[in-house]
Protein backbone atom coordinates (compact mmCIF):
# COMPACT_ATOMS: atom_id res chain seq x y z
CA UNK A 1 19.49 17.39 -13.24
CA UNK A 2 17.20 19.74 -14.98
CA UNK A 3 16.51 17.68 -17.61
CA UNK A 4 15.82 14.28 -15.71
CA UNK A 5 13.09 16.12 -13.44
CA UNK A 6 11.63 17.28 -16.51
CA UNK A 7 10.86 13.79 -18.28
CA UNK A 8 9.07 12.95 -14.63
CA UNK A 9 7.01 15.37 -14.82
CA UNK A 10 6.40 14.86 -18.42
CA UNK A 11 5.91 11.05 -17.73
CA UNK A 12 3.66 11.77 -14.98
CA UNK A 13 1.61 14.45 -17.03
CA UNK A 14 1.34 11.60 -19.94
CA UNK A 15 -0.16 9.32 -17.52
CA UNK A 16 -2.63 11.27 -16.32
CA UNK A 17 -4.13 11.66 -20.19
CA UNK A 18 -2.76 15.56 -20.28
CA UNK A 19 -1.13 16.06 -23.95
CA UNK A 20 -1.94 19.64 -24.67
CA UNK A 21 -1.34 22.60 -22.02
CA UNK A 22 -2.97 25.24 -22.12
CA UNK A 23 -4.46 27.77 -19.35
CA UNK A 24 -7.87 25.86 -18.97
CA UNK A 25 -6.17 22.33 -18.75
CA UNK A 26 -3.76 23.94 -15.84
CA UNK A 27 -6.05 25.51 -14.14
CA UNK A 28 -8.42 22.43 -13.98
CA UNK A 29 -5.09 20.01 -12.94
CA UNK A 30 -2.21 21.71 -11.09
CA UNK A 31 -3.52 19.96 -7.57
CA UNK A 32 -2.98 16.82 -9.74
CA UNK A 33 0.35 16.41 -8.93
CA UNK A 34 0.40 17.67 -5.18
CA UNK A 35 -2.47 15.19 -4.51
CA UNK A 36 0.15 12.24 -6.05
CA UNK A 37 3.22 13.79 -3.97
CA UNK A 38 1.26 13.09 -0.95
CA UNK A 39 0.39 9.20 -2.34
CA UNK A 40 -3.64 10.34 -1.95
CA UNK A 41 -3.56 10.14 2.06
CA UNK A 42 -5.16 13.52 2.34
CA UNK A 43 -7.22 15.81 0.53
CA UNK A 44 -5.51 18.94 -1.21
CA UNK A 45 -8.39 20.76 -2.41
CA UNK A 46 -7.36 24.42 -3.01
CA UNK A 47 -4.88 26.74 -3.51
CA UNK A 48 -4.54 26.98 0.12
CA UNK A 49 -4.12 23.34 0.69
CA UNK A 50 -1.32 23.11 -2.01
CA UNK A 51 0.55 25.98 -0.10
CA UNK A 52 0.28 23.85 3.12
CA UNK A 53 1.47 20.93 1.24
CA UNK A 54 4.10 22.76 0.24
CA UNK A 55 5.50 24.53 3.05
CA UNK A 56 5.10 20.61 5.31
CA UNK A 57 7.18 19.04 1.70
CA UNK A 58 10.27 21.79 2.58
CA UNK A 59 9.86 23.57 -0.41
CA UNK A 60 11.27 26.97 0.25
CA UNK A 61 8.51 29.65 0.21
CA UNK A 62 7.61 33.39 1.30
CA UNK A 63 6.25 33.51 4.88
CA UNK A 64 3.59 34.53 4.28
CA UNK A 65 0.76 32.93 1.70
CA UNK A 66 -0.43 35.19 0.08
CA UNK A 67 2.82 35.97 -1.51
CA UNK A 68 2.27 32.71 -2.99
CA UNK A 69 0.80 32.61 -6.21
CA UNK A 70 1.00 28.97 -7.56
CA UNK A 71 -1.88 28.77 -10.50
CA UNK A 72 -1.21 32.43 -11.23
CA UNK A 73 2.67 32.26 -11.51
CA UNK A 74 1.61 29.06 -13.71
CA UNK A 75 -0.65 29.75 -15.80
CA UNK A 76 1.52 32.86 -16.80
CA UNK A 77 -0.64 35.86 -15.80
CA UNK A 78 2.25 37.75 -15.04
CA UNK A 79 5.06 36.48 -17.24
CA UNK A 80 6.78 38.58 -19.06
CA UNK A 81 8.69 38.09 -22.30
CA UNK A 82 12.26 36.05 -22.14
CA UNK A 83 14.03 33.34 -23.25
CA UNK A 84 12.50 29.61 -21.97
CA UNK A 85 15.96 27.56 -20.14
CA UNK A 86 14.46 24.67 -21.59
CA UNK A 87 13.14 24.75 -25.32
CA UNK A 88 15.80 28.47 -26.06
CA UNK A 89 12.10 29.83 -27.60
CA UNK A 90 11.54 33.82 -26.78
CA UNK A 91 8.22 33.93 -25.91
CA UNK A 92 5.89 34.77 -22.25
CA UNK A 93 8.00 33.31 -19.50
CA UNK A 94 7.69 32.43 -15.79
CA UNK A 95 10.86 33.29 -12.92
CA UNK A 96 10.99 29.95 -11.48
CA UNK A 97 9.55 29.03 -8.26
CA UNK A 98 10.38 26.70 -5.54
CA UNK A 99 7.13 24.00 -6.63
CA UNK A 100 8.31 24.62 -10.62
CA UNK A 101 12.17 23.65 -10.48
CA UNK A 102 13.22 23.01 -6.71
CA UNK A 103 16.58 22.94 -6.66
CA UNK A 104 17.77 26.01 -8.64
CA UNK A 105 20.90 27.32 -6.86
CA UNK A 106 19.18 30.85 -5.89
CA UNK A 107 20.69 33.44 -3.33
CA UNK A 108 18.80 36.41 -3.21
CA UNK A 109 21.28 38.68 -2.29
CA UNK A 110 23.51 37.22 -4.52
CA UNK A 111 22.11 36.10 -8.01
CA UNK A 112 21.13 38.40 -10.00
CA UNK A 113 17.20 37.89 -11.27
CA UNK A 114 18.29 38.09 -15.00
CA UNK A 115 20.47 35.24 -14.87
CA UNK A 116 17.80 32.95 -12.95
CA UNK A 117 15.84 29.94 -14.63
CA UNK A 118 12.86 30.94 -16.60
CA UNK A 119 10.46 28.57 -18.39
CA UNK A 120 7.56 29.02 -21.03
CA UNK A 121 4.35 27.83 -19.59
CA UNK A 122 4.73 24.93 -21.06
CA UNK A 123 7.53 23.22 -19.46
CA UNK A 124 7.07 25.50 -16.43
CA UNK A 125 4.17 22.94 -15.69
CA UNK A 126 6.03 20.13 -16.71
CA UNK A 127 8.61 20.70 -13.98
CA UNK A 128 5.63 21.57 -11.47
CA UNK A 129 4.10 18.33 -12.47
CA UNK A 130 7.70 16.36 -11.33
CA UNK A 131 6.91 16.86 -8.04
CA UNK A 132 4.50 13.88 -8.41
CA UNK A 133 7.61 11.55 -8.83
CA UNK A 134 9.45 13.36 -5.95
CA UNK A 135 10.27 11.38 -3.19
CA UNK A 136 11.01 13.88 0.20
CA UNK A 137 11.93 12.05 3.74
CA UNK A 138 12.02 14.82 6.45
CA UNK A 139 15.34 14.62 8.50
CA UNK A 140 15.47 16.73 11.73
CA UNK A 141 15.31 20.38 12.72
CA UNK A 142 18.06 22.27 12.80
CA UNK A 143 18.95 24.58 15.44
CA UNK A 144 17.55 27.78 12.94
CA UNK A 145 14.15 26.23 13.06
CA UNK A 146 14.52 24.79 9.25
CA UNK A 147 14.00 21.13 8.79
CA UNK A 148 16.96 19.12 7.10
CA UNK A 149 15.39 17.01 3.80
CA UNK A 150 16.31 14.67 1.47
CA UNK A 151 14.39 14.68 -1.97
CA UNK A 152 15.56 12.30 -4.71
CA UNK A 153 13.84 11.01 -7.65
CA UNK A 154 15.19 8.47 -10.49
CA UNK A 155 15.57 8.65 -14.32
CA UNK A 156 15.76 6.74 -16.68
CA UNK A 157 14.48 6.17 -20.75
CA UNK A 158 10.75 6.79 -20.90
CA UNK A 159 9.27 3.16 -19.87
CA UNK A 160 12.07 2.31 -17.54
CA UNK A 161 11.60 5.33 -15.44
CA UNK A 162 7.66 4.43 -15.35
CA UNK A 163 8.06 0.98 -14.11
CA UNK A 164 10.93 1.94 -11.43
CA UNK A 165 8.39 5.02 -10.04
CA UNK A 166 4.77 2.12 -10.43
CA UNK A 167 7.50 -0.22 -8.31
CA UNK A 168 8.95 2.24 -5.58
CA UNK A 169 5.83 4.53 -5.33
CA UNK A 170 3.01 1.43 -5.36
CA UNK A 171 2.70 -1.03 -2.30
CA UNK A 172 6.20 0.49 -0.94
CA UNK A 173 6.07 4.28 -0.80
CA UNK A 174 2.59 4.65 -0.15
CA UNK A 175 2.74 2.43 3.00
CA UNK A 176 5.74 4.05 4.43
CA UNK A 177 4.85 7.64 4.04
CA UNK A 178 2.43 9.46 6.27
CA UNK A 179 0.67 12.93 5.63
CA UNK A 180 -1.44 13.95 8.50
CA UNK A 181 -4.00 17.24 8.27
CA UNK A 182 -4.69 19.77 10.76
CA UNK A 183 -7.43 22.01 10.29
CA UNK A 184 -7.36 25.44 13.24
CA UNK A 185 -7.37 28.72 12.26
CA UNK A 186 -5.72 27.57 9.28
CA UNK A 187 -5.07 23.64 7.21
CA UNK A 188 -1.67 22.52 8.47
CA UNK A 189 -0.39 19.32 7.16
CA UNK A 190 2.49 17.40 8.68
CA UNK A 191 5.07 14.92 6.46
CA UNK A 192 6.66 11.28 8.66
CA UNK A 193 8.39 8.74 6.46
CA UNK A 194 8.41 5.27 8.46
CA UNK A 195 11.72 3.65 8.42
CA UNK A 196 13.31 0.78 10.48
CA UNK A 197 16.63 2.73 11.31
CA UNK A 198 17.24 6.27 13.30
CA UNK A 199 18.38 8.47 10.56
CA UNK A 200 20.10 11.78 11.15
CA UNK A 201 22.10 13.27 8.19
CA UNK A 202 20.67 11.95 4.48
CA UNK A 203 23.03 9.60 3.75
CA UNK A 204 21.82 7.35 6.37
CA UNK A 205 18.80 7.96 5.61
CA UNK A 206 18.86 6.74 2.15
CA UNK A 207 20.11 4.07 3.05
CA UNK A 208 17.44 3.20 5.60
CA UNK A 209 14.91 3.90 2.47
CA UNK A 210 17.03 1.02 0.73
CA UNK A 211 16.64 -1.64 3.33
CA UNK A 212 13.14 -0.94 4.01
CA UNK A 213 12.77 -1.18 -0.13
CA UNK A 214 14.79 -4.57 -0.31
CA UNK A 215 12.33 -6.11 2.09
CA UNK A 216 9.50 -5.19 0.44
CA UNK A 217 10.77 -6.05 -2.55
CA UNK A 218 11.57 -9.28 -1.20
CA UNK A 219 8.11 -10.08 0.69
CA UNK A 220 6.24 -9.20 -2.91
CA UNK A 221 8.64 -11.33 -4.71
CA UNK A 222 9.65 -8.53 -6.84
CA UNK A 223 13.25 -8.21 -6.03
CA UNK A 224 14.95 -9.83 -9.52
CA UNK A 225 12.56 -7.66 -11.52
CA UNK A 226 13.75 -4.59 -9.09
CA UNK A 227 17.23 -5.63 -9.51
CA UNK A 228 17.16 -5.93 -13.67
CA UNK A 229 15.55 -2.68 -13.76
CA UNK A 230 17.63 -0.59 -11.00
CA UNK A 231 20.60 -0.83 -13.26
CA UNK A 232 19.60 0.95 -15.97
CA UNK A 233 17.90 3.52 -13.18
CA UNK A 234 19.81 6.65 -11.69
CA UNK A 235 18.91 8.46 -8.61
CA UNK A 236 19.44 11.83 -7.90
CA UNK A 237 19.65 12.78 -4.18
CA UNK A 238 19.15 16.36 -3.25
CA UNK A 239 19.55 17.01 0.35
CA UNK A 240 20.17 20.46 2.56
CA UNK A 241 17.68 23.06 4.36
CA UNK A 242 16.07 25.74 3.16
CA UNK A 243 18.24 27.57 -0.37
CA UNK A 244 21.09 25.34 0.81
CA UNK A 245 21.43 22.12 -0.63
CA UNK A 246 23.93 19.47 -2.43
CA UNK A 247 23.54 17.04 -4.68
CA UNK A 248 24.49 13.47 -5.18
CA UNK A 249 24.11 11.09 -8.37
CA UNK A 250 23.99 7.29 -7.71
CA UNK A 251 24.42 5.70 -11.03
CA UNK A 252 22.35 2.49 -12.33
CA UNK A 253 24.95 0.05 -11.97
CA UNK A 254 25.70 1.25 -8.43
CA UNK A 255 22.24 1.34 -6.90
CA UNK A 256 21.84 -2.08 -8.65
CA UNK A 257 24.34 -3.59 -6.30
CA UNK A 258 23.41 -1.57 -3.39
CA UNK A 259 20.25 -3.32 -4.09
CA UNK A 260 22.35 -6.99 -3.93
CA UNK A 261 24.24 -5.89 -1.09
CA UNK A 262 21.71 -5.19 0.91
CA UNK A 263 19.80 -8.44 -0.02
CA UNK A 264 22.99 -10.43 0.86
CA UNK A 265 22.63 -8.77 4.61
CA UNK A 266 19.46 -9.11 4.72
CA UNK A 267 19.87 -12.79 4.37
CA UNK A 268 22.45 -13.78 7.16
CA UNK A 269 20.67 -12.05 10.04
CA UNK A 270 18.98 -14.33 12.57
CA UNK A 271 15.86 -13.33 14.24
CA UNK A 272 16.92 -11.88 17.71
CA UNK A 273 16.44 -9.65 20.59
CA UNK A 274 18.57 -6.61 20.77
CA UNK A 275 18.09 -4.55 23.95
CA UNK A 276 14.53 -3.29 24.00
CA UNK A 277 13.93 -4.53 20.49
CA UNK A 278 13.12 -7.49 18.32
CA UNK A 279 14.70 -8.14 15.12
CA UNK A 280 13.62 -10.39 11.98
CA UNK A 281 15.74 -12.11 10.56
CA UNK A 282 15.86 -9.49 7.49
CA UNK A 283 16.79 -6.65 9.98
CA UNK A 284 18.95 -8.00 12.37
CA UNK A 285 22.14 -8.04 10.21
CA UNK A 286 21.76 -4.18 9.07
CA UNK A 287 20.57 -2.51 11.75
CA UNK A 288 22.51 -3.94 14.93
CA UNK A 289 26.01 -2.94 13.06
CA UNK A 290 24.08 0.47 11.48
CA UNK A 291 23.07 1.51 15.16
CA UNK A 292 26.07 0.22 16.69
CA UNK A 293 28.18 3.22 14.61
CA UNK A 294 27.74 5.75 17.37
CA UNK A 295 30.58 7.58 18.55
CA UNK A 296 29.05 9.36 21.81
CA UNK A 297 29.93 13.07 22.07
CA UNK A 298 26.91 14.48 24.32
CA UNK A 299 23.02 14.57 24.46
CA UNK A 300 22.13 18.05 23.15
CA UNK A 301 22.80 17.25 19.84
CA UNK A 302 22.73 13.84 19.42
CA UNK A 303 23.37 14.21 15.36
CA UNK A 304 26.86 14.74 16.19
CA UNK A 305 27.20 11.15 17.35
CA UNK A 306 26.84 9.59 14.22
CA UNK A 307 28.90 11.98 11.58
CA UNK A 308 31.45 9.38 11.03
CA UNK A 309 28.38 6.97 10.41
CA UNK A 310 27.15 9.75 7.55
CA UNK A 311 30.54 9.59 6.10
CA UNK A 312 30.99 5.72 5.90
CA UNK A 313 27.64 5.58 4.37
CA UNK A 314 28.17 8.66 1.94
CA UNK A 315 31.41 6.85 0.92
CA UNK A 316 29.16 2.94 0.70
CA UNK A 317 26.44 4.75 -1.60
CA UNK A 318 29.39 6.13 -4.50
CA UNK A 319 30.71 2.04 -4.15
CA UNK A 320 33.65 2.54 -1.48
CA UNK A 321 33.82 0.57 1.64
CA UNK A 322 36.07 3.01 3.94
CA UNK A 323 37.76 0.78 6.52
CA UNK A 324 40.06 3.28 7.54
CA UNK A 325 36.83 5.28 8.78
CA UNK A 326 35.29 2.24 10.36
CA UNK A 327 38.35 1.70 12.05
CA UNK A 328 38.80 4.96 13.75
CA UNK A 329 35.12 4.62 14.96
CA UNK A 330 35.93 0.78 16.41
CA UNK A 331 38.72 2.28 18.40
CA UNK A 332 36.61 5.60 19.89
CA UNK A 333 34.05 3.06 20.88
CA UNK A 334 36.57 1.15 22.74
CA UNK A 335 37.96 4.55 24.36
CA UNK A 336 34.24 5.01 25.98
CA UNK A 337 34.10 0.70 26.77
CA UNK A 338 31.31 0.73 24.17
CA UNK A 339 30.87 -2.97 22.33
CA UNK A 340 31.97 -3.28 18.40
CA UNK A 341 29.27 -3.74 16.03
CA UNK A 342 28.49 -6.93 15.00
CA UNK A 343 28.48 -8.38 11.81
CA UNK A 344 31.46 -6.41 10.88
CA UNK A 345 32.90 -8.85 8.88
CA UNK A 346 29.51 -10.12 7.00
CA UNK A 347 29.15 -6.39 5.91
CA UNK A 348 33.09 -6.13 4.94
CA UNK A 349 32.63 -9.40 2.44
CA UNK A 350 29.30 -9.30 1.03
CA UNK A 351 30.55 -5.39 -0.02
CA UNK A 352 33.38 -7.15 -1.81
CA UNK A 353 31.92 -9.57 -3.09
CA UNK A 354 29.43 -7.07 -4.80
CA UNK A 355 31.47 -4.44 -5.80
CA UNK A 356 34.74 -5.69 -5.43
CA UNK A 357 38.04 -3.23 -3.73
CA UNK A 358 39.21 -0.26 -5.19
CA UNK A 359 42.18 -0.88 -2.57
CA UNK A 360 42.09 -4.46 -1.59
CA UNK A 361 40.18 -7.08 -2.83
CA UNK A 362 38.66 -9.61 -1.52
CA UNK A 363 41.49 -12.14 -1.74
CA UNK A 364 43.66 -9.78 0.38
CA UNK A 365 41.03 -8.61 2.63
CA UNK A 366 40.29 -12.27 3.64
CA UNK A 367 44.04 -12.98 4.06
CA UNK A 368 45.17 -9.59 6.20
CA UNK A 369 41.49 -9.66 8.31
CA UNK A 370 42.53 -13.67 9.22
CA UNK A 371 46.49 -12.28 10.20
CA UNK A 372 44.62 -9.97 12.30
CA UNK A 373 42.16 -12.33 14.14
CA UNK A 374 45.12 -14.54 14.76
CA UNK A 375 47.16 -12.24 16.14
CA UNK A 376 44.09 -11.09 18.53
CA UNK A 377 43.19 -14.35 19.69
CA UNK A 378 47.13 -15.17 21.00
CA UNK A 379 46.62 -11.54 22.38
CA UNK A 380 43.85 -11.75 24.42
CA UNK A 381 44.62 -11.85 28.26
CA UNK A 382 47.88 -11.06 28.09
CA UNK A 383 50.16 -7.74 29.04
CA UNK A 384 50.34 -7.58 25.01
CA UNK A 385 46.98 -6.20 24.17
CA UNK A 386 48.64 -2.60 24.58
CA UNK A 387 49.58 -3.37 20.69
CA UNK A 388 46.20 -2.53 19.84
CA UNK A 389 46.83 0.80 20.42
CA UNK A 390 50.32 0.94 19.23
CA UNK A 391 49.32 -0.32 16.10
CA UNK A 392 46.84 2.07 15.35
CA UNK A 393 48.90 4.75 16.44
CA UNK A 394 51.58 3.85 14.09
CA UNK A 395 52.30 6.59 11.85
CA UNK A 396 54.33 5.47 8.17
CA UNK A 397 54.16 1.75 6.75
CA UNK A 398 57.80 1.37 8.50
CA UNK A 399 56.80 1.96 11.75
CA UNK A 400 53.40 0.15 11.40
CA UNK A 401 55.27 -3.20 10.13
CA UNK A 402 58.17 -2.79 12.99
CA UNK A 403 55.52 -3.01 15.54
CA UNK A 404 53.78 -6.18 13.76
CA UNK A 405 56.87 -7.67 13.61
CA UNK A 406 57.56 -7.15 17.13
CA UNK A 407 53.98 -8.30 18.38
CA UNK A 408 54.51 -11.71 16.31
CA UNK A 409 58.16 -12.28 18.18
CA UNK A 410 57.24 -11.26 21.36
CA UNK A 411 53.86 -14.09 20.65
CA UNK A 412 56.33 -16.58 19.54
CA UNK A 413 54.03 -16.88 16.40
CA UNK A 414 55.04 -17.84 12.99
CA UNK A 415 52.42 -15.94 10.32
CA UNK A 416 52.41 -14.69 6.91
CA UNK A 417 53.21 -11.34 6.57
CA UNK A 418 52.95 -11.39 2.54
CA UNK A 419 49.93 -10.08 2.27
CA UNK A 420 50.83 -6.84 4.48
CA UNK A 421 54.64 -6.41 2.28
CA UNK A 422 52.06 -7.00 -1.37
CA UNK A 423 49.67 -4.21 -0.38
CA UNK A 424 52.28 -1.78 1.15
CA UNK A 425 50.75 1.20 -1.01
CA UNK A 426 47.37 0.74 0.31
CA UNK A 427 49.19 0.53 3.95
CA UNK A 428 46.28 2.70 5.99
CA UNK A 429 44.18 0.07 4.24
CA UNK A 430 45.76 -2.82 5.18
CA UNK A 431 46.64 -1.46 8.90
CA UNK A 432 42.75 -0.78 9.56
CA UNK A 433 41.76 -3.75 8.00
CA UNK A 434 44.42 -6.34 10.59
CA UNK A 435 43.49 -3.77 13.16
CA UNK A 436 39.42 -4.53 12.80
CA UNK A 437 40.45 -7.95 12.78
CA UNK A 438 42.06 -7.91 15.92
CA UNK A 439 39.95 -6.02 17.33
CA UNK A 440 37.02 -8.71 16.49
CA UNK A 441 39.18 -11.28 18.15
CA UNK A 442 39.91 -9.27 21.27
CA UNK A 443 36.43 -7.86 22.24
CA UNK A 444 34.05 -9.33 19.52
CA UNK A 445 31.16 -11.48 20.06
CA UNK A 446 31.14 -13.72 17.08
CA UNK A 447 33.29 -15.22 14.29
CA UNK A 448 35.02 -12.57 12.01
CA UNK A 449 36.98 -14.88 9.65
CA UNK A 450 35.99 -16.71 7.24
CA UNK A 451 35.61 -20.58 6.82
């Protein structure tokens, strides 16, 4: 990770016209890439201002400012001779800081200061200048007064990773981000990131960057280009609170079909009304089954609600649709009379379609999801839609496939069961998969088969 925040920071330094560093040229430029991290909306005009900056971006800093020496700890004036963790050259070297290298694993208590990163000046402003390609989306505040964050930031070879950051950071990022400034008895600044979708852990909220991308994307007619260029384009996501933090890598070829998927959604809503809100078209499939993946468990916390939602979309961003998960949250929303999300099934397909199964594919999910509606629609209104629960609560593929063979006698029904005896090692699979099914055909609103 070290090394990919290093070429944006030399990238951005290279397009700003800086190719020697030296004291004078960092002492005349290290707002530079504080004014870019905050996409221009403000003015950050002092070392003052870039501490605000800071401290509103959640980078992790003394409490007080004037332990905060950014040009000096720069510029070097109290390095002290070491080893550089970049270029191996023994020479003058900064500790790294929070605005150098963010997301150094560093415990005070616990690491020791000689085994810390240290940089030359050199690269200890090229890191410092990576901020400018840093993307950070503010969370929520956590119940120790320290805001949860997601940072991320891509890489890729040299002109790649300049087109993807011109793309995301030009027309899209700068319209969604907002950077307001306070001036009392000292400049505050405050950080909002505009998204379509209520976000409250950072995998969602990711993925509500992705949608709100795709549409723009769409709307500027840029989308193919986006597409051919996202797959040869990682993204690092770095999320946590203060020193705490983990770290997730979505590869090229996976945010390139996150990027289709989402598209393919985006393209089977219908414009609508959905309680107090109105939909486009281009929302209306995402967001009514995204919101609808609330599992209520009380108001003080209302993050707690959606954990299971984190988890299905932590699982969707590494290219695994989890319909075991999805299942278990269908079924607790039936438990508190709570409607199933819609477009279940569109979501379910266009996924395989994209990135094909690593348990079922396609083929089968088509075939076991159909079983399923089938066996919901002969269901519904009779004593029989106990098996619901039965089902679920079967524990083994034995007693799972006594049960269904039960339900289909006691319906007088005739079905094929060959896709359920084919796929017996993926049985939790198959089981949630029927069961959503079902489910769709017992208390759903729409379709969920397919033509």
């Amino acid at each position: 990770m070290l090394d990919a925040y290093l070429r944006n920071g030399e990238l951005f330094l290279e397009e700003t016209g800086i190719d020697r560093i030296t004291e004078e040229t960092i002492t005349e430029n290290y707002l530079l890439p504080l004014r870019e991290m905050v996409a221009n909306l403000v003015p950050v005009g002092s070392e003052s201002d870039a501490i605000a900056v800071l401290r509103a971006f959640g980078f992790s800093l003394p409490k007080s400012d004037s332990k905060v020496k950014i040009l000096e700890s720069l510029t070097g004036t109290k390095a002290s001779k070491g080893t550089c963790s970049i270029c191996g050259e023994e020479t003058r070297v900064v500790r790294n800081k929070s605005y150098i290298f963010p997301f150094e694993r560093k415990i005070d208590s616990v690491v020791n200061d000689n085994n810390r990163l240290h940089f030359c000046v050199e690269h200890a402003f090229k890191l410092y200048s990576a901020m400018a390609n840093l993307y950070t989306v503010p969370i929520r505040r956590l119940s120790n007064g320290e805001v949860l964050t997601l940072r991320f930031f891509f890489d890729s070879t040299h002109d790649n990773l300049a087109d993807m950051n011109t793309l995301f950071r030009h027309g899209f990022w700068s319209e969604r981000i907002e950077v307001e400034r306070e001036e009392n008895k000292r400049v505050r600044y405050s950080l909002r990131v505009r998204l379509e979708m209520s976000k409250y852990h950072p995998s969602e909220a990711f993925f509500a960057i992705i949608h709100s991308f795709v549409k723009y994307l769409k709307n500027a007619d840029l989308l193919a280009d986006a597409e051919n260029l996202s797959e040869s384009v990682d993204v690092h996501l770095i999320y946590g609170a203060g020193q705490f933090y983990d770290h997730r890598l979505i590869q090229g070829s996976t945010f390139e079909r996150l990027l289709r998927f989402i598209d393919k959604l985006q393209n089977t809503g219908k414009e609508m009304n959905w309680g107090q809100r109105h939909l486009s078209s281009a929302d209306s499939a995402v967001i009514t089954f995204y919101e609808s993946l609330e599992i209520p468990r009380g108001k003080k916390d209302r993050s707690k609600n959606f954990l299971e939602r984190e988890r299905f979309f932590g699982k969707l961003l590494s290219g695994s649709f989890d319909f075991v998960l999805l299942n278990g949250i269908f079924m607790e929303r039936l438990k508190h009379k709570l409607p199933l999300p819609p477009y279940y099934y569109t979501w379910a397909r266009s996924y395989l379609e994209i990135f094909g199964g690593d348990k079922l594919d396609l083929k089968a999910f088509e075939r076991i999801n159909g079983l399923g509606y089938s066996l919901g629609r002969a269901m519904k209104g009779t004593n029989l839609e106990r098996y619901q629960w039965e089902l679920f609560r079967a524990r083994g593929f034995e007693e799972f496939l006594n049960k269904l063979v039960e339900l289909q006698a006691k319906l007088e029904l005739s079905l094929d069961l060959r896709p359920v005896y084919e796929n017996e090692r993926a049985w939790k699979v198959v089981k949630a998969v029927l069961l959503n099914g079902m489910l769709n055909a017992l208390h759903g609103k729409e379709k969920e088969v397919s033509e």
